[in-house]
Each structure stands twice: as C-alpha cells, then as structure tokens.
Protein backbone atom coordinates (compact mmCIF):
# COMPACT_ATOMS: atom_id res chain seq x y z
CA UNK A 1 -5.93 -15.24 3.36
CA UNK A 2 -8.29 -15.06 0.53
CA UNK A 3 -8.69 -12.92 -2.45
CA UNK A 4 -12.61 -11.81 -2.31
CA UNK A 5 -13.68 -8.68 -2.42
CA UNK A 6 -16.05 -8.44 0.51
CA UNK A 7 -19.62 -7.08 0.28
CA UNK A 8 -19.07 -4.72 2.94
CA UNK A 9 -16.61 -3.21 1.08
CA UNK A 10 -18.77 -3.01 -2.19
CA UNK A 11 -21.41 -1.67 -0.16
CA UNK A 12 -19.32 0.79 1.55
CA UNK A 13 -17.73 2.41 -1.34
CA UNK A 14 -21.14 2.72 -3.29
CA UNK A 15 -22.09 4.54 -0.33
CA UNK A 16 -18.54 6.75 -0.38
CA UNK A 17 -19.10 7.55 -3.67
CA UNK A 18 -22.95 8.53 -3.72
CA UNK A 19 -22.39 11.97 -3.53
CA UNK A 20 -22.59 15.19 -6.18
CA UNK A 21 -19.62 15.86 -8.00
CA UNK A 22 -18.59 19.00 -6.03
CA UNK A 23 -18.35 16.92 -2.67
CA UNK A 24 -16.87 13.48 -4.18
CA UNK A 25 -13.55 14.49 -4.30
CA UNK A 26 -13.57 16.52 -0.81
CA UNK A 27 -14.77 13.04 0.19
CA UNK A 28 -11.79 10.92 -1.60
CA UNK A 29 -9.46 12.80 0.06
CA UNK A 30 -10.52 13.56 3.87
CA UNK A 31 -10.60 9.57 3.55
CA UNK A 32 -7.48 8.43 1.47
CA UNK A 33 -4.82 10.94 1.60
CA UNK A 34 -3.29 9.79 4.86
CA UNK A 35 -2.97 6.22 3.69
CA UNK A 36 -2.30 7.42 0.44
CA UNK A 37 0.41 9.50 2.01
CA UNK A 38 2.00 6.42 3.97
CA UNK A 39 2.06 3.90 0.89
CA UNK A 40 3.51 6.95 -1.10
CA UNK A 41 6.58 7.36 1.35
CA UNK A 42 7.00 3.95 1.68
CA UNK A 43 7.03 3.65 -2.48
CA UNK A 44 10.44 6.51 -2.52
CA UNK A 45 10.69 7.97 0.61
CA UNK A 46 10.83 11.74 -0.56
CA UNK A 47 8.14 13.35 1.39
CA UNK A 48 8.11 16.23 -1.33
CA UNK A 49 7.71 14.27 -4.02
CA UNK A 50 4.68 12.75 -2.30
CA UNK A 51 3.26 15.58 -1.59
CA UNK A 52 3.50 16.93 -5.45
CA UNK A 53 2.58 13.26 -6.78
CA UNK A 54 -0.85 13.28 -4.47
CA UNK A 55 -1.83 16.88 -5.33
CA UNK A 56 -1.48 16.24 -8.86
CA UNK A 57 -3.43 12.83 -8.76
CA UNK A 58 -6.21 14.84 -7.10
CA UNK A 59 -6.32 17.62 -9.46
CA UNK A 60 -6.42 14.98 -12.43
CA UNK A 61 -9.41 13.62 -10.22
CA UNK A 62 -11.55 16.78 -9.87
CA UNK A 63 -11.28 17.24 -13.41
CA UNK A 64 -12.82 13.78 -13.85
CA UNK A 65 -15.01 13.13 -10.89
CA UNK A 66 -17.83 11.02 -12.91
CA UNK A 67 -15.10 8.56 -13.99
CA UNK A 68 -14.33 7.32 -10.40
CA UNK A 69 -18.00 6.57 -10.51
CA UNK A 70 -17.96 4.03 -13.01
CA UNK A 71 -14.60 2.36 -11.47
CA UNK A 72 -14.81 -0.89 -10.35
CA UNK A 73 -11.93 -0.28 -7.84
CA UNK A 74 -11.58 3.56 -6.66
CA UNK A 75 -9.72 2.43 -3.87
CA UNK A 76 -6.87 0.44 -6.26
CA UNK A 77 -7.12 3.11 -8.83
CA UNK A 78 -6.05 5.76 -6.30
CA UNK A 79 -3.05 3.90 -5.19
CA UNK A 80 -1.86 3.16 -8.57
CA UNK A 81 -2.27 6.39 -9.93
CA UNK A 82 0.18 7.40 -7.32
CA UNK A 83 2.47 5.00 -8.03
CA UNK A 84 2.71 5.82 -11.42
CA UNK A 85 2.39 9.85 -10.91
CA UNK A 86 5.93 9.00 -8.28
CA UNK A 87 6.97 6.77 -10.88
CA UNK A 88 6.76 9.56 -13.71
CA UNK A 89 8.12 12.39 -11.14
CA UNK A 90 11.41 10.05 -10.44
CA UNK A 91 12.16 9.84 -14.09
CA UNK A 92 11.77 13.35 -14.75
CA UNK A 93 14.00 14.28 -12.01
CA UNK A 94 16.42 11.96 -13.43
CA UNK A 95 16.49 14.03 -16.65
CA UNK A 96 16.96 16.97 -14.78
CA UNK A 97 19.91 15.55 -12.68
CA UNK A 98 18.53 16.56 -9.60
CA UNK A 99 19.12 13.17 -7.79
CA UNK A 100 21.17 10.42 -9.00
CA UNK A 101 18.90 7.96 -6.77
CA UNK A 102 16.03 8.71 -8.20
CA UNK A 103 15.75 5.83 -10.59
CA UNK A 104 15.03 3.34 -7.89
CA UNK A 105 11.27 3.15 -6.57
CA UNK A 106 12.72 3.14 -3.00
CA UNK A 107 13.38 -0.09 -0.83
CA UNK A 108 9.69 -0.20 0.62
CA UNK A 109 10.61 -0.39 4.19
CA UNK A 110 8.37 -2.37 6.31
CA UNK A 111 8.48 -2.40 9.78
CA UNK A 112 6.50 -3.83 12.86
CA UNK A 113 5.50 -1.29 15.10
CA UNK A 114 7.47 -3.27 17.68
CA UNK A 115 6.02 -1.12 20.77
CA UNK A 116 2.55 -1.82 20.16
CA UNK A 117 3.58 -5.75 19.70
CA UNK A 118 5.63 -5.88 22.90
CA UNK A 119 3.13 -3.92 24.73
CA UNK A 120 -0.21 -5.90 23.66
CA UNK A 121 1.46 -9.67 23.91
CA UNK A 122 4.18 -11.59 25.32
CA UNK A 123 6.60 -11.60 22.06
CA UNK A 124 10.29 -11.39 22.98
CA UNK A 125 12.47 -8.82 21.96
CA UNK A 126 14.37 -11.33 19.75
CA UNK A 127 11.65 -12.90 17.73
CA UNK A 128 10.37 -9.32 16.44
CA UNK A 129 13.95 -9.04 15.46
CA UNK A 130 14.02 -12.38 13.57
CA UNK A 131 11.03 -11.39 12.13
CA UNK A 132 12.08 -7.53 10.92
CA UNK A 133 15.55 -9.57 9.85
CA UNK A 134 12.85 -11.79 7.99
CA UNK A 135 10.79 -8.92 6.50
CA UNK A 136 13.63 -6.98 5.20
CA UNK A 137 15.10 -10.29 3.43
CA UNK A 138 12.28 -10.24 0.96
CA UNK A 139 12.18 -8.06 -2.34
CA UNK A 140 10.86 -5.02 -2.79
CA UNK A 141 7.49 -5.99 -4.86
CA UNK A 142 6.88 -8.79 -1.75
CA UNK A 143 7.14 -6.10 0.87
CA UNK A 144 4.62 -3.87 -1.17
CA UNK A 145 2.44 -6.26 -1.62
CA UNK A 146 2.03 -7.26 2.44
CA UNK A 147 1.33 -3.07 2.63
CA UNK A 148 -0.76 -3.43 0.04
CA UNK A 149 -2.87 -6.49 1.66
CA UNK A 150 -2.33 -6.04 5.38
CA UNK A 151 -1.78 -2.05 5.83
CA UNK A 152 -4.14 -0.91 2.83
CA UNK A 153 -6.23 -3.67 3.14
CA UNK A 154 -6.43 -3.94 -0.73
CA UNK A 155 -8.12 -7.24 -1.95
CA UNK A 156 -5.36 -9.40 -4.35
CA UNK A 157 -7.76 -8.26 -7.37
CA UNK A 158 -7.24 -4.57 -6.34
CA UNK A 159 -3.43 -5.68 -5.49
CA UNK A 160 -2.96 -6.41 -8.75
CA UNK A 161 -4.55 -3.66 -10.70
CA UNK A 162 -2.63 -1.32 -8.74
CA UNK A 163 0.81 -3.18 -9.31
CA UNK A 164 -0.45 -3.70 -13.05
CA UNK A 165 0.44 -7.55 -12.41
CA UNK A 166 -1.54 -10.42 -12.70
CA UNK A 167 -3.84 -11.46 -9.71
CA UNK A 168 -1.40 -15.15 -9.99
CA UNK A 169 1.51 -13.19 -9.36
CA UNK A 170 0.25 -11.31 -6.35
CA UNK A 171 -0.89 -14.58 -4.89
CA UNK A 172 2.28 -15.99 -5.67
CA UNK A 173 4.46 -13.16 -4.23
CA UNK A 174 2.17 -12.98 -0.99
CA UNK A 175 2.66 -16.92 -0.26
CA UNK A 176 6.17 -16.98 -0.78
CA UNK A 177 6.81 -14.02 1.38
CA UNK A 178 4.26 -15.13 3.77
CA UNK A 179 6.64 -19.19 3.56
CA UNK A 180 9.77 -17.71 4.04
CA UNK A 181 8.84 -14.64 6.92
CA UNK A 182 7.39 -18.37 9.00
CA UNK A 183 10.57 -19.46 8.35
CA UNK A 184 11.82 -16.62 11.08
CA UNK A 185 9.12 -16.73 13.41
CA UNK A 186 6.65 -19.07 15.02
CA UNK A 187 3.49 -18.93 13.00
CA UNK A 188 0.81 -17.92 15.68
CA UNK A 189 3.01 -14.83 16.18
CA UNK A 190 3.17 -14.02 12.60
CA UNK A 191 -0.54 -14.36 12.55
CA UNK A 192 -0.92 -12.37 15.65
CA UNK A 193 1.27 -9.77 13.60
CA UNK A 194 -1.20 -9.70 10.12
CA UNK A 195 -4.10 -9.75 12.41
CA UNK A 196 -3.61 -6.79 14.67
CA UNK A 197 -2.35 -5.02 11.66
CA UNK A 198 1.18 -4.12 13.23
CA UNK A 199 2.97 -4.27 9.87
CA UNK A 200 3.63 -0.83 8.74
C-alpha cells in the first residue's frame, strides 16, 4: 500500500478542472457529491445534516471557483471541508439543544458488503464475521482512514490533509489497523477484500 499520488490521477484532475468557471462547479458536483454523500453519513449519520453540510460547502465553492484551481488536492479539500462544515453544524446544534448526541462525530461504521464477497469468492460466512467483528474493534479515526484510502481512494498525503494530521500518523493508523484486522482473517482474504473494494 503506498502513499504516491499517481500520475493518472494528476492528469485526470487537471483535466476535471480545465473548464470555465460557470461549468467547474456543475462538474465538482455531478462527480463528488455521491461519494461525498457516503463519507458524510458515515462521518454522523444524520442524513439532514449531510445534506445542509454539502450544499453549503458547494455554495462556499461557487463563490470561489478559481481557488480550487490552484489546489494541490481538490479531491482532499472537498472531503475535509465537509468534515469540518458537519463538524461546525454538530456544535451548533449542541448550543441549540437540539440533540444531546451531537457532540460525537459518529462511530464511522464500516461494513463489507458481505453479498458481493460471498457471491464473487468462496469466503465463509464466519470469516466475514471475524472480519466485521475485526473492523468494528478498531477506533473511529482507523476506520475513517480505510474509507478514506480504500472507498475514496484518497492518497495518505490527501488522507492527511483532509484529517488535518500528519501523513506519519495516517501511515501509522492504516498499518496498525491493517496488523490487527489480519489478526481476524487470513491475509489473502483481507487482500481480496481492499482489492475488490468491498469495504464500505
């Protein structure tokens, strides 16, 4: 698992983003707000909130369009300027007493979409079990950061500016929760897993 950031996706993004103002945002969001949507429900789990926390990072992004030109990461800057928007909305909300839960950033549920795994390979029933036991046994940054890597697809530069942590520390999370989910399952299986992108 390495950390580079790939020249296909340099290449692709300069080509996303060579467009005229008026179509770069249409073009941001036909192609980020689903996954955008998914890491945001994962991050607290109150679809409304989502909702809100995407239209207002958009609207904050129309009004700037030329600055996601001169980003090094649009892609990381998207997801952590959701994260912080839901981040923002739950403390507000806690001010307002309208949910006393509201001060955690969620669990970050990750699942395996078992049916696809079962369906696709000869897994048993019991070691996607071990390994679900095994995923939700790690903390909530380590189960972010597999979305992050394996779902999003985010580089651990990008990882890190969008967790505002070092790049160390997402290396370090990602091996330790990588050491201790082989600890539950065979290793080719967990591999099969991260390949064929079943984590979600």
């Amino acid at each position: 698992m390495g950390n580079t950031y790939t020249l296909y996706e340099k290449i692709e993004e300069e080509r996303f983003l060579d467009a005229n103002d008026s179509k770069l945002v249409e073009n941001v969001y036909r192609k980020y707000s689903a996954p955008l949507r998914s890491y945001g429900l994962k991050f607290c789990g109150k679809p409304d909130m989502v909702e809100d926390a995407i239209h207002d990072v958009f609207v904050d992004l129309w009004s700037r369009a030329k600055k996601l030109r001169q980003l090094e990461h649009p892609k990381a800057y998207l997801y952590r300027a959701l994260r912080n928007e839901i981040i923002t909305k739950q403390k507000r909300a806690i001010r307002f007493v309208l949910s006393p839960d509201t001060s955690q950033s969620g669990l970050f549920p990750l699942e395996i979409d078992r049916e696809t795994a079962l369906i696709k390979s000869e897994i048993q029933e019991e070691t996607l079990n071990r390994l679900q036991e095994g995923l939700a046994s790690l903390s909530e940054n380590q189960r972010e950061i597999l979305f992050l890597r394996f779902n999003a697809g985010l580089s651990y530069e990008q990882i890190a500016e969008t967790m505002a942590i070092r790049q160390q520390s997402a290396l370090n999370l990602t091996h330790r929760a990588i050491k201790k989910l082989r600890s539950q399952v065979p290793e080719p299986v967990l591999i099969w897993i991260i390949a064929t992108q079943l984590l979600r």
